[in-house]
C-alpha atoms as a PDB file:
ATOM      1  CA  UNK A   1      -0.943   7.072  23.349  1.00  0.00           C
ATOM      2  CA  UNK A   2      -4.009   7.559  21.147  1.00  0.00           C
ATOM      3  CA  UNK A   3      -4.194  10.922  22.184  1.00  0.00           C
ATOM      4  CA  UNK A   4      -0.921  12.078  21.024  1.00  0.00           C
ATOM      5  CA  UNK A   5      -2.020  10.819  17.218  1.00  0.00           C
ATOM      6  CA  UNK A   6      -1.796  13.918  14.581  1.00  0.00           C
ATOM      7  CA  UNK A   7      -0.451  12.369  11.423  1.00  0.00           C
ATOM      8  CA  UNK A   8      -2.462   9.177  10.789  1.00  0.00           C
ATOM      9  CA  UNK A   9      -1.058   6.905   8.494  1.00  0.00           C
ATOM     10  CA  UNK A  10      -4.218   4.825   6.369  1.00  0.00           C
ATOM     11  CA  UNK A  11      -3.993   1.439   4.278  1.00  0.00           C
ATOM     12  CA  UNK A  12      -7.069   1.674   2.496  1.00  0.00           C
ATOM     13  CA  UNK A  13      -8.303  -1.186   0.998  1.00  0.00           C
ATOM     14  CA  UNK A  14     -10.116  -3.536   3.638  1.00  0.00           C
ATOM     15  CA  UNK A  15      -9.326  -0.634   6.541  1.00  0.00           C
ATOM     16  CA  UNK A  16     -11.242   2.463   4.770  1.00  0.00           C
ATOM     17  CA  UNK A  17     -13.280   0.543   2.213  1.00  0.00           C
ATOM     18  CA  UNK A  18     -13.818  -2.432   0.146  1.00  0.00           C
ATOM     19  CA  UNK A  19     -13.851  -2.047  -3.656  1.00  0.00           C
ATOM     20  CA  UNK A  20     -16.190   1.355  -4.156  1.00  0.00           C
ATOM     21  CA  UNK A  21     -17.885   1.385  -0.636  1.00  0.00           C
ATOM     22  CA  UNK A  22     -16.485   3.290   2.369  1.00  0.00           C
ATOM     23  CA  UNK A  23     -16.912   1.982   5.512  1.00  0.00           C
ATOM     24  CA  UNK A  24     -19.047   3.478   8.495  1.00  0.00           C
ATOM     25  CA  UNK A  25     -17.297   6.234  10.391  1.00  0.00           C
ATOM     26  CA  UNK A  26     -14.037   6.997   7.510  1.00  0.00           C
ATOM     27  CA  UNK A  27     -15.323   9.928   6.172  1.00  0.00           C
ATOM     28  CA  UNK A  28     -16.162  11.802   9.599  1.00  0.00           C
ATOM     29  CA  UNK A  29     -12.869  10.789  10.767  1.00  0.00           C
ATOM     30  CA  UNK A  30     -10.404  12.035   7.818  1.00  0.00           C
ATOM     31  CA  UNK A  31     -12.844  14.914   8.044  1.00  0.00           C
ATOM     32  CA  UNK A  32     -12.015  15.297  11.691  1.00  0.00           C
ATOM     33  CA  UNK A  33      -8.113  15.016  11.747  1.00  0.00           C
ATOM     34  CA  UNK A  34      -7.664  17.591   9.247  1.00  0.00           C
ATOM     35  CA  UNK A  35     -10.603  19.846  10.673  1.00  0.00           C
ATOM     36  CA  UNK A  36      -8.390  19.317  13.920  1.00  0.00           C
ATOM     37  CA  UNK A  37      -5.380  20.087  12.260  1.00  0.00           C
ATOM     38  CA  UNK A  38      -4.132  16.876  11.845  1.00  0.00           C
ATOM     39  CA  UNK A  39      -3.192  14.922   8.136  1.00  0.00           C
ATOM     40  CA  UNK A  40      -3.897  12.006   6.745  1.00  0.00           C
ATOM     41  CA  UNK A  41      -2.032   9.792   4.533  1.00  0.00           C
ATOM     42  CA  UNK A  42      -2.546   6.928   2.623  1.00  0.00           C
ATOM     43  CA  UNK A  43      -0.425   4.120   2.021  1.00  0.00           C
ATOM     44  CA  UNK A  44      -1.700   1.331  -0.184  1.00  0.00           C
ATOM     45  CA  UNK A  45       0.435  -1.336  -1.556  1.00  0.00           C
ATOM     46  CA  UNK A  46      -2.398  -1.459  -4.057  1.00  0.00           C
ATOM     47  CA  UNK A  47      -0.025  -0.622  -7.678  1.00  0.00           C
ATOM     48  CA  UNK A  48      -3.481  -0.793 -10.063  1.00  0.00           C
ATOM     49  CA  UNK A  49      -3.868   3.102  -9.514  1.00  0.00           C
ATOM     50  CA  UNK A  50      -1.871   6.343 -10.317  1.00  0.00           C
ATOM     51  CA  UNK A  51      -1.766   8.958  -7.620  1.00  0.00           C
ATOM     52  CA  UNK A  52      -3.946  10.837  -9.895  1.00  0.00           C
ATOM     53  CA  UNK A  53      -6.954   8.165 -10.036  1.00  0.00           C
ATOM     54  CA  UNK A  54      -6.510   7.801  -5.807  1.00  0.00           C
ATOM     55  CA  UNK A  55      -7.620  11.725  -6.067  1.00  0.00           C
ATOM     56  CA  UNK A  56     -10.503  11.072  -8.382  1.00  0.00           C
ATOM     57  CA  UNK A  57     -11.564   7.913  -6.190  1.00  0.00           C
ATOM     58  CA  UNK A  58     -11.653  10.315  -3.085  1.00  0.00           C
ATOM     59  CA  UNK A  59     -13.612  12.894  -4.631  1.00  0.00           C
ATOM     60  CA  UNK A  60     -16.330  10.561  -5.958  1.00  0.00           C
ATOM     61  CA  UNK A  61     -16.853   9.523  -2.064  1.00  0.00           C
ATOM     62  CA  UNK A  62     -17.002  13.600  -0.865  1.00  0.00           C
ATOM     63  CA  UNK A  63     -13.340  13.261   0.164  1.00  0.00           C
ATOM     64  CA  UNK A  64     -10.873  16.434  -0.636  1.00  0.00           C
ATOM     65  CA  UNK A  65      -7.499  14.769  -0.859  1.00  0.00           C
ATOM     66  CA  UNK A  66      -4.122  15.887  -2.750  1.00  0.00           C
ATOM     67  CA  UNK A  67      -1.481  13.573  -4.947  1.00  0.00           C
ATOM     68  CA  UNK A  68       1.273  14.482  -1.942  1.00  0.00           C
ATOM     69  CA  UNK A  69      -1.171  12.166   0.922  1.00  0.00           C
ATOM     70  CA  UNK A  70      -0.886   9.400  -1.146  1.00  0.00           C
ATOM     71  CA  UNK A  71       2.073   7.146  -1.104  1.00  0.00           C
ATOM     72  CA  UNK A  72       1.216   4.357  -3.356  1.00  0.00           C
ATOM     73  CA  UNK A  73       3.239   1.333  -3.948  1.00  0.00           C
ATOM     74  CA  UNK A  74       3.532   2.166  -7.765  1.00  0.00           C
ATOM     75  CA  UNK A  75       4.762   5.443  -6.705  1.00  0.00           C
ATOM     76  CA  UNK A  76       7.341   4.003  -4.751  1.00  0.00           C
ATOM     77  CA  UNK A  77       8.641   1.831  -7.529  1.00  0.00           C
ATOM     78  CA  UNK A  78       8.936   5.292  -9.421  1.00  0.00           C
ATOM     79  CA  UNK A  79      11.335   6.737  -6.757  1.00  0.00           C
ATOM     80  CA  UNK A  80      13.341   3.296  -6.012  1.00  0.00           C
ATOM     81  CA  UNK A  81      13.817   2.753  -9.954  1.00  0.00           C
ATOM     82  CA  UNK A  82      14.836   6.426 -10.759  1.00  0.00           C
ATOM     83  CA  UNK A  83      17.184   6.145  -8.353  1.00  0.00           C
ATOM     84  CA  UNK A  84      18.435   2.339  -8.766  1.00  0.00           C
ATOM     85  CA  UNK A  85      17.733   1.116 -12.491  1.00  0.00           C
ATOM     86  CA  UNK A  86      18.124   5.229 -14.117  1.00  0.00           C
ATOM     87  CA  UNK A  87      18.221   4.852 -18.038  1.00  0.00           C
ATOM     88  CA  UNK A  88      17.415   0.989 -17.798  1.00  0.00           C
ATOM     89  CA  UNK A  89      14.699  -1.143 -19.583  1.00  0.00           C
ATOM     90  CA  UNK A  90      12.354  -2.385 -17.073  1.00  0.00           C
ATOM     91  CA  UNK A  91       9.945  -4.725 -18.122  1.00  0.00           C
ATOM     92  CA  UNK A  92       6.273  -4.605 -16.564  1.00  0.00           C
ATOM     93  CA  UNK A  93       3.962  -6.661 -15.574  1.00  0.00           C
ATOM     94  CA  UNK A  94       0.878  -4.442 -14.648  1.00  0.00           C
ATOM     95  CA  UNK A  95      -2.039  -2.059 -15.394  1.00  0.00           C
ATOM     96  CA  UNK A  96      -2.220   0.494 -17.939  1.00  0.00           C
ATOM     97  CA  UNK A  97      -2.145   3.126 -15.303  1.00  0.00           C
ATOM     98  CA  UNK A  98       0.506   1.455 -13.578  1.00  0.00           C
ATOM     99  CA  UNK A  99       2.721   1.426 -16.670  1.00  0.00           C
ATOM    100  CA  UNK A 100       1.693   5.125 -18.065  1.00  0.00           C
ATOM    101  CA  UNK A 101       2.995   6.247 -13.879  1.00  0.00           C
ATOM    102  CA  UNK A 102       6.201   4.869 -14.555  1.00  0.00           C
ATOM    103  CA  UNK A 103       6.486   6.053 -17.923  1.00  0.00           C
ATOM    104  CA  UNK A 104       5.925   9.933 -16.745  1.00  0.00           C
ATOM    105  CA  UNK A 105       8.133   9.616 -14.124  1.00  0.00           C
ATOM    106  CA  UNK A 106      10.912   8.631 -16.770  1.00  0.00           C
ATOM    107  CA  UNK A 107      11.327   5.009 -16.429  1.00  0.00           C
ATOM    108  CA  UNK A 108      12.101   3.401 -19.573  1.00  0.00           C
ATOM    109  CA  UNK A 109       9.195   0.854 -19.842  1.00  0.00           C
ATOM    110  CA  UNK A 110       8.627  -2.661 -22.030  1.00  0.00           C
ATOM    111  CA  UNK A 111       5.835  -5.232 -21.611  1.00  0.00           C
ATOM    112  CA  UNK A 112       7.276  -7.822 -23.794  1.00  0.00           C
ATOM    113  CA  UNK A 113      10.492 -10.035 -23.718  1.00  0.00           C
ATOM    114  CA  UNK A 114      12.795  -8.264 -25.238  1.00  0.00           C
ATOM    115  CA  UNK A 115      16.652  -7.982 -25.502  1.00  0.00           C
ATOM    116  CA  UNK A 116      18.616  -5.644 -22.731  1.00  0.00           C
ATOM    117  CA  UNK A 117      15.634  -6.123 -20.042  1.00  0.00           C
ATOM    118  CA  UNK A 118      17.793  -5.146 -17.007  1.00  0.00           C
ATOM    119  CA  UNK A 119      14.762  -5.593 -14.281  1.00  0.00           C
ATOM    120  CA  UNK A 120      11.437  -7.650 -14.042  1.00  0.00           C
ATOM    121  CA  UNK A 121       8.947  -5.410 -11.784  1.00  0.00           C
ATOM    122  CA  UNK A 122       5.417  -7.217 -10.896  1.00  0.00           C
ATOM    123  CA  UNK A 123       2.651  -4.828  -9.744  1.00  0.00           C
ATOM    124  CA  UNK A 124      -1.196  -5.677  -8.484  1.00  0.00           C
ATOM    125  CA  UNK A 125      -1.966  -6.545 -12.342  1.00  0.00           C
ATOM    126  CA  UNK A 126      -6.096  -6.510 -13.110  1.00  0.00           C
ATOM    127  CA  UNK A 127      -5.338  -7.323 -16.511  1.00  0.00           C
ATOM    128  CA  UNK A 128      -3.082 -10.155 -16.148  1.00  0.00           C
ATOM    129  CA  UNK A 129      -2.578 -13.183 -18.682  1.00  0.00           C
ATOM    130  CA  UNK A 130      -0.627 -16.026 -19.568  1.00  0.00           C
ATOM    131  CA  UNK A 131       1.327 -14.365 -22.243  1.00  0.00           C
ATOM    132  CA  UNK A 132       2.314 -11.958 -20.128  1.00  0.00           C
ATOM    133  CA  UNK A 133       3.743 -14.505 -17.199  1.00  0.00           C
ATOM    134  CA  UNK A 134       5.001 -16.363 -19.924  1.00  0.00           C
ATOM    135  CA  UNK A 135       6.978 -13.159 -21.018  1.00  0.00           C
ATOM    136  CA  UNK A 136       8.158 -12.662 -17.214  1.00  0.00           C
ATOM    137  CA  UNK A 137       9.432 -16.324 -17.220  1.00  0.00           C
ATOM    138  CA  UNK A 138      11.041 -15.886 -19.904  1.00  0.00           C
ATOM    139  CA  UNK A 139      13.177 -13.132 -18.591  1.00  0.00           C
ATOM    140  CA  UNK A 140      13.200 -14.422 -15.175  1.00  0.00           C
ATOM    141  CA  UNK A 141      15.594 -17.539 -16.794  1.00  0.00           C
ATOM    142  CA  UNK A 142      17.913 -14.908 -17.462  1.00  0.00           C
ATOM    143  CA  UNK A 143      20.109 -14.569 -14.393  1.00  0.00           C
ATOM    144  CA  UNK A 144      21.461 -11.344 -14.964  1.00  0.00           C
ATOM    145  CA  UNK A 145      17.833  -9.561 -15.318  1.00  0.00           C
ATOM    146  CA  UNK A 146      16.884  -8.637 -11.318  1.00  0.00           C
ATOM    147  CA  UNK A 147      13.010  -9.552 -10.070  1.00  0.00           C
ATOM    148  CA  UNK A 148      11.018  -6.641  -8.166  1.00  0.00           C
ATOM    149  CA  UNK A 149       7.480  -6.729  -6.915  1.00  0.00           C
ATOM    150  CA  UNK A 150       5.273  -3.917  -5.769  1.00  0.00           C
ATOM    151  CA  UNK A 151       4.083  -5.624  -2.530  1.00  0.00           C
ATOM    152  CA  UNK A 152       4.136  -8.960  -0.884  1.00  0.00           C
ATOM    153  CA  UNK A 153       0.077  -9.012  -1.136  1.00  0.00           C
ATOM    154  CA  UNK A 154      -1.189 -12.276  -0.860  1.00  0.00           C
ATOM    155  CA  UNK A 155      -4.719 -11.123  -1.390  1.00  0.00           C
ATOM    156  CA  UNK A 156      -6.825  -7.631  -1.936  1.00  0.00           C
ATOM    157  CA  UNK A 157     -10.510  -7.787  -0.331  1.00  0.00           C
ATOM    158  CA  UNK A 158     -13.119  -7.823  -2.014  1.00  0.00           C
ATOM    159  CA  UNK A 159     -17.124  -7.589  -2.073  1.00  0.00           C
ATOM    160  CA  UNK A 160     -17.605 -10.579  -1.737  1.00  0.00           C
ATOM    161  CA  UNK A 161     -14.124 -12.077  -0.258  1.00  0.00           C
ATOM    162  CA  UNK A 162     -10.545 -11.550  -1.797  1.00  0.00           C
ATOM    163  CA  UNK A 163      -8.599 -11.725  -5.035  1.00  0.00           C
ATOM    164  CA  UNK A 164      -5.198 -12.653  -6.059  1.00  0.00           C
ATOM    165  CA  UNK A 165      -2.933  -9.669  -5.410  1.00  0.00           C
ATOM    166  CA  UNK A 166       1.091  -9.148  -5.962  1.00  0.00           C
ATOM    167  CA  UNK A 167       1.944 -10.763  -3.843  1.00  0.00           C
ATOM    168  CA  UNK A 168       0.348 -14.361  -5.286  1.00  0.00           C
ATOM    169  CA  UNK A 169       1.300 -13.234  -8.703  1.00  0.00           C
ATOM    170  CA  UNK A 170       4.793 -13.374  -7.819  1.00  0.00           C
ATOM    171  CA  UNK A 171       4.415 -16.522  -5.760  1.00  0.00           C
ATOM    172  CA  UNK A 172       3.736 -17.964  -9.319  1.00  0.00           C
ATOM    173  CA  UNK A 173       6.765 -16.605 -10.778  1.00  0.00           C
ATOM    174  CA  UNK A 174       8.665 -17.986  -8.278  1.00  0.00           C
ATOM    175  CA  UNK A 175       7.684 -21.326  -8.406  1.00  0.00           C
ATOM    176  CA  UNK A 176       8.388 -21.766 -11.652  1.00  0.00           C
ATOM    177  CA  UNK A 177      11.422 -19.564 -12.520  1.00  0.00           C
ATOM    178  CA  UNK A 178      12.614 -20.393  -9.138  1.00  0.00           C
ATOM    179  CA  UNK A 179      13.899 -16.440  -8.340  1.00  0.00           C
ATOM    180  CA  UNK A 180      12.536 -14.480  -4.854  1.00  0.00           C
ATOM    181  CA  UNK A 181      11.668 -10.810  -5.866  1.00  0.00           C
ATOM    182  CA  UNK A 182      12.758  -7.725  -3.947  1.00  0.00           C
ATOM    183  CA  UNK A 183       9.411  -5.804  -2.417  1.00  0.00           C
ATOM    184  CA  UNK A 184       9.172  -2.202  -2.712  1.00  0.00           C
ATOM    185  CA  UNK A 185       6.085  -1.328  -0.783  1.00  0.00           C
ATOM    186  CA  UNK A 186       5.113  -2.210   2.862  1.00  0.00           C
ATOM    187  CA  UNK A 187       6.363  -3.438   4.784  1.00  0.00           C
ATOM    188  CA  UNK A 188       9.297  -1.440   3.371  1.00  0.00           C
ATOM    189  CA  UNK A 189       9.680   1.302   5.707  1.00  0.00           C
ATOM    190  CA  UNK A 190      10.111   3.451   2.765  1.00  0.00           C
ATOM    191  CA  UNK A 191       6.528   4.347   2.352  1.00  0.00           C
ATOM    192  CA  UNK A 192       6.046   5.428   5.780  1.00  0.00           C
ATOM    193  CA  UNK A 193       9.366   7.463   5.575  1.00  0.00           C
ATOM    194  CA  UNK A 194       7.751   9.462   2.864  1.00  0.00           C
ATOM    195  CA  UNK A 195       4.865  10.747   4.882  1.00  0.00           C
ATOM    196  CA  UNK A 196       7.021  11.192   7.625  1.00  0.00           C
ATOM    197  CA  UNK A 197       9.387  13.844   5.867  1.00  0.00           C
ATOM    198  CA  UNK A 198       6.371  15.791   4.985  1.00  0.00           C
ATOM    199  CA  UNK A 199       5.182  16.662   8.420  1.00  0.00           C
ATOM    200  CA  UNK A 200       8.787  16.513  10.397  1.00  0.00           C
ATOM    201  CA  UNK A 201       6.348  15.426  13.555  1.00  0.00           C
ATOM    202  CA  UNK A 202       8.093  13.032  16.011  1.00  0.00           C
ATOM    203  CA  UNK A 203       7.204   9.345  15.864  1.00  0.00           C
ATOM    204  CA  UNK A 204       4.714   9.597  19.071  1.00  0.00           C
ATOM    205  CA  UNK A 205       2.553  11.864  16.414  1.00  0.00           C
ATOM    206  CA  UNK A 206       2.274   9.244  14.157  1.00  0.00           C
ATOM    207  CA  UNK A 207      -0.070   6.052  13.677  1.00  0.00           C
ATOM    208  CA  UNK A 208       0.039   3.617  10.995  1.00  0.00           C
ATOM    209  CA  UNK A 209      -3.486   2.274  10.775  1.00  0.00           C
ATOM    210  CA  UNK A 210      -4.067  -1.174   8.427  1.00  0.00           C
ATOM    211  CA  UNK A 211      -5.981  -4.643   8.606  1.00  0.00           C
ATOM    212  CA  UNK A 212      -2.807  -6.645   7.674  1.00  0.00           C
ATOM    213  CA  UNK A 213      -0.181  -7.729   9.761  1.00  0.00           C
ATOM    214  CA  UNK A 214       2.775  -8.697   7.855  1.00  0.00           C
ATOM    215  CA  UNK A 215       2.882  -5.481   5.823  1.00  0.00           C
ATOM    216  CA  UNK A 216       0.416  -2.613   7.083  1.00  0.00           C
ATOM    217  CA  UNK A 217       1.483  -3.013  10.961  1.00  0.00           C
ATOM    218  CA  UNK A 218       5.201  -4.700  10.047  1.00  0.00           C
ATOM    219  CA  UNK A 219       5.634  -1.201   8.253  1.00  0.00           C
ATOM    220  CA  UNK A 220       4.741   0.686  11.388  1.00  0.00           C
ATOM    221  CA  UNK A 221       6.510  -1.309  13.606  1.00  0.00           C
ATOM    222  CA  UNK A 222       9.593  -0.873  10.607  1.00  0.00           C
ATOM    223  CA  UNK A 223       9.301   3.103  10.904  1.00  0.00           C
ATOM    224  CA  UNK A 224       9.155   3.170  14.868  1.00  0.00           C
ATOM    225  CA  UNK A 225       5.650   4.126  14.973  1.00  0.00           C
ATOM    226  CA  UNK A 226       2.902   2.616  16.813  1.00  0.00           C
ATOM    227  CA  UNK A 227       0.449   0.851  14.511  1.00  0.00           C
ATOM    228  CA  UNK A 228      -3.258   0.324  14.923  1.00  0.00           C
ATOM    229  CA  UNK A 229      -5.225  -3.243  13.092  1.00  0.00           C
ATOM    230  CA  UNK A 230      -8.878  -2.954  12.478  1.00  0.00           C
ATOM    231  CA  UNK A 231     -10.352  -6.286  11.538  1.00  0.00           C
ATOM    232  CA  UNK A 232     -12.746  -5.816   8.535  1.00  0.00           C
ATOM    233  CA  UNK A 233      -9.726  -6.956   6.042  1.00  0.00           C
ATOM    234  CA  UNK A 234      -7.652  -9.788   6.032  1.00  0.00           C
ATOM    235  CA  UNK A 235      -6.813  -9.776  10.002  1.00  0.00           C
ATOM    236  CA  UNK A 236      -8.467 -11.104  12.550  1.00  0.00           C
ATOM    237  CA  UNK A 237      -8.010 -11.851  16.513  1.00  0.00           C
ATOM    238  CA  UNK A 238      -6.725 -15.541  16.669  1.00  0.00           C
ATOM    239  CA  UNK A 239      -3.809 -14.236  13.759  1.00  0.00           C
ATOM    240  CA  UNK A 240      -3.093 -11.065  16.318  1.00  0.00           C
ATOM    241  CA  UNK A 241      -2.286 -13.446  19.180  1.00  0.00           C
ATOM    242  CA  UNK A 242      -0.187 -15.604  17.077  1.00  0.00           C
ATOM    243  CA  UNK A 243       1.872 -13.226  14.564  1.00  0.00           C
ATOM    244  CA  UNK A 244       5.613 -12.122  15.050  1.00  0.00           C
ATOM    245  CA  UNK A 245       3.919  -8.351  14.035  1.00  0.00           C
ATOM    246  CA  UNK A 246       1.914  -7.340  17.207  1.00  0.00           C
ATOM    247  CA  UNK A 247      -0.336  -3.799  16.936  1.00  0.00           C
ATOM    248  CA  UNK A 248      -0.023  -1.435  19.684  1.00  0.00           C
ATOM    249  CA  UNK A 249      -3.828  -1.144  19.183  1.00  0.00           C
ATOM    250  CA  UNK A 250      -6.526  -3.153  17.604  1.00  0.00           C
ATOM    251  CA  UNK A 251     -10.212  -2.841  16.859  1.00  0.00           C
ATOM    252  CA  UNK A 252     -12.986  -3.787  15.066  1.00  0.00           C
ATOM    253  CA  UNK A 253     -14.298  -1.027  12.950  1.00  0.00           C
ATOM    254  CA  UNK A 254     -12.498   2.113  11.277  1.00  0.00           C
ATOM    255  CA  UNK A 255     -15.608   4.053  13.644  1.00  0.00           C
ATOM    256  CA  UNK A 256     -14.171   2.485  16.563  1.00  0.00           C
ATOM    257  CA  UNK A 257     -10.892   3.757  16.342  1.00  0.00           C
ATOM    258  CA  UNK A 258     -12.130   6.982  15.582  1.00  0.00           C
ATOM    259  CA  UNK A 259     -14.254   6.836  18.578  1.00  0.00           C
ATOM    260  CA  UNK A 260     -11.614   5.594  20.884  1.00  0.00           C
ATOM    261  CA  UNK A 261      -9.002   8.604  19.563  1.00  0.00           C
ATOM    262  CA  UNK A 262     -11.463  11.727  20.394  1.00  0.00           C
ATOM    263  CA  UNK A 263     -12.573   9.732  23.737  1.00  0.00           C
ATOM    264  CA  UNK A 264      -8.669   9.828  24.117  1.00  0.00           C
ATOM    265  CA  UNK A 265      -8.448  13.722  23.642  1.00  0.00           C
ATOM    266  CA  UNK A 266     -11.299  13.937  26.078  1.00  0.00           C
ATOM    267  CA  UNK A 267     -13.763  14.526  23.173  1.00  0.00           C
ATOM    268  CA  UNK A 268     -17.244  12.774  22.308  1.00  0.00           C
ATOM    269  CA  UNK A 269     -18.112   9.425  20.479  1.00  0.00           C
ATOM    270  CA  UNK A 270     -18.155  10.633  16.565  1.00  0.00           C
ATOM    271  CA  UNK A 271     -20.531  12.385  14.994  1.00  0.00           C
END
């Protein structure tokens, strides 16, 4: 029940904002679960930014917001190499921030072809060329060198529509060198297991809330959680009815869930 929702689990892009622009009603809401002793994280398969730069992003839109509420997808990657590929060469394909997140957390990083590559990892990747897929091929051929991708991503909204995200990136590797990679982020459960160990809440506390099916509600519905869609991403009504990954909820607007959850604690319509 919406009413039982403390710990509110947020994709962001398409669900909280498009590119630089929040939508109506998601500041008053974050606002209002941790005025009402609530927390909110944020789990974006979305590798282009460092925990760090998700902080700065927040503060530029009046949001307060620590490194620990945000459980990226190149974060992830951190904590599943560190603990699978420790003291192996791991080549890249991604954005400078990407690549300097894995390098502090100790990953031993290449962006070229080289000998000993023991893992090819694909991220979001805003600066992405043909030398670099090139490169990836290249190692992909090898057998022995494993294929990992951030998130299965089709697309990331945009202003004006979407853009190729990880997910299509790797759909081009995979076409060609003819290898499936392993994804890290959602719908990997992992994500949503990290938020959940902070706050040691039971699962009726929790709500994973996303405008993607196959990996923002699929990583609910992975976790045991109920899930929430809003439809001003990639979602939309007719793909609800027909998808294998059904939301327990589903509206419109990030103001309309925030609406229906203090009407659902016997409070007002938002501020």
């Amino acid at each position: 029940m919406l009413g039982e929702k403390k710990y509110f689990l947020f994709d962001i892009d398409g669900t909280l904002a498009v590119d630089t622009t929040l939508y109506d009603g998601t500041k008053e809401f974050l606002e209002w679960i941790e005025e009402t002793g609530g927390r909110c994280f944020y789990i974006t398969n979305n590798s282009t930014k460092s925990r760090k730069d998700y902080v700065e992003k927040f503060k530029n839109w009046g949001i307060r917001t620590e490194e620990s509420q945000f459980m990226t997808a190149s974060y992830a990657a951190c904590l599943y190499l560190k603990k699978y590929y420790e003291g192996k060469k791991i080549f890249v394909l991604g954005t400078p921030s990407f690549i300097k997140e894995l390098k502090e957390a100790g990953i031993l990083v290449t962006e070229k072809a080289e000998d000993h590559v023991d893992c090819v990892l694909v991220g979001f990747d805003s600066t992405l060329n043909y030398d670099k897929m090139t490169d990836a091929c290249r190692l992909l051929f090898q057998k022995e060198v494993d294929f990992l991708g951030t998130n299965p991503d089709l697309r990331c909204p945009a202003s004006f529509g979407f853009i190729p995200d990880c997910g299509a990136i790797c759909r081009m590797l995979e076409v060609t060198a003819g290898r499936k990679p392993y994804f890290i982020g959602k719908p990997n459960r992992l994500i949503a297991d990290l938020c959940m160990q902070q706050c040691k809440g039971s699962p009726e506390e929790y709500l994973v809330v996303g405008d993607r099916l196959y990996t923002d509600i699929a990583c609910g519905i992975e976790a045991g959680i109920e899930t929430a869609v809003v439809y001003t991403g990639e979602a939309d009504p007719e793909e609800v009815r027909t998808s294998i990954w059904k939301p327990d909820y589903a509206f419109d607007t990030i103001r309309q869930l925030y609406d229906a959850v203090r009407k659902a604690r016997g409070e007002g319509a938002g501020r």
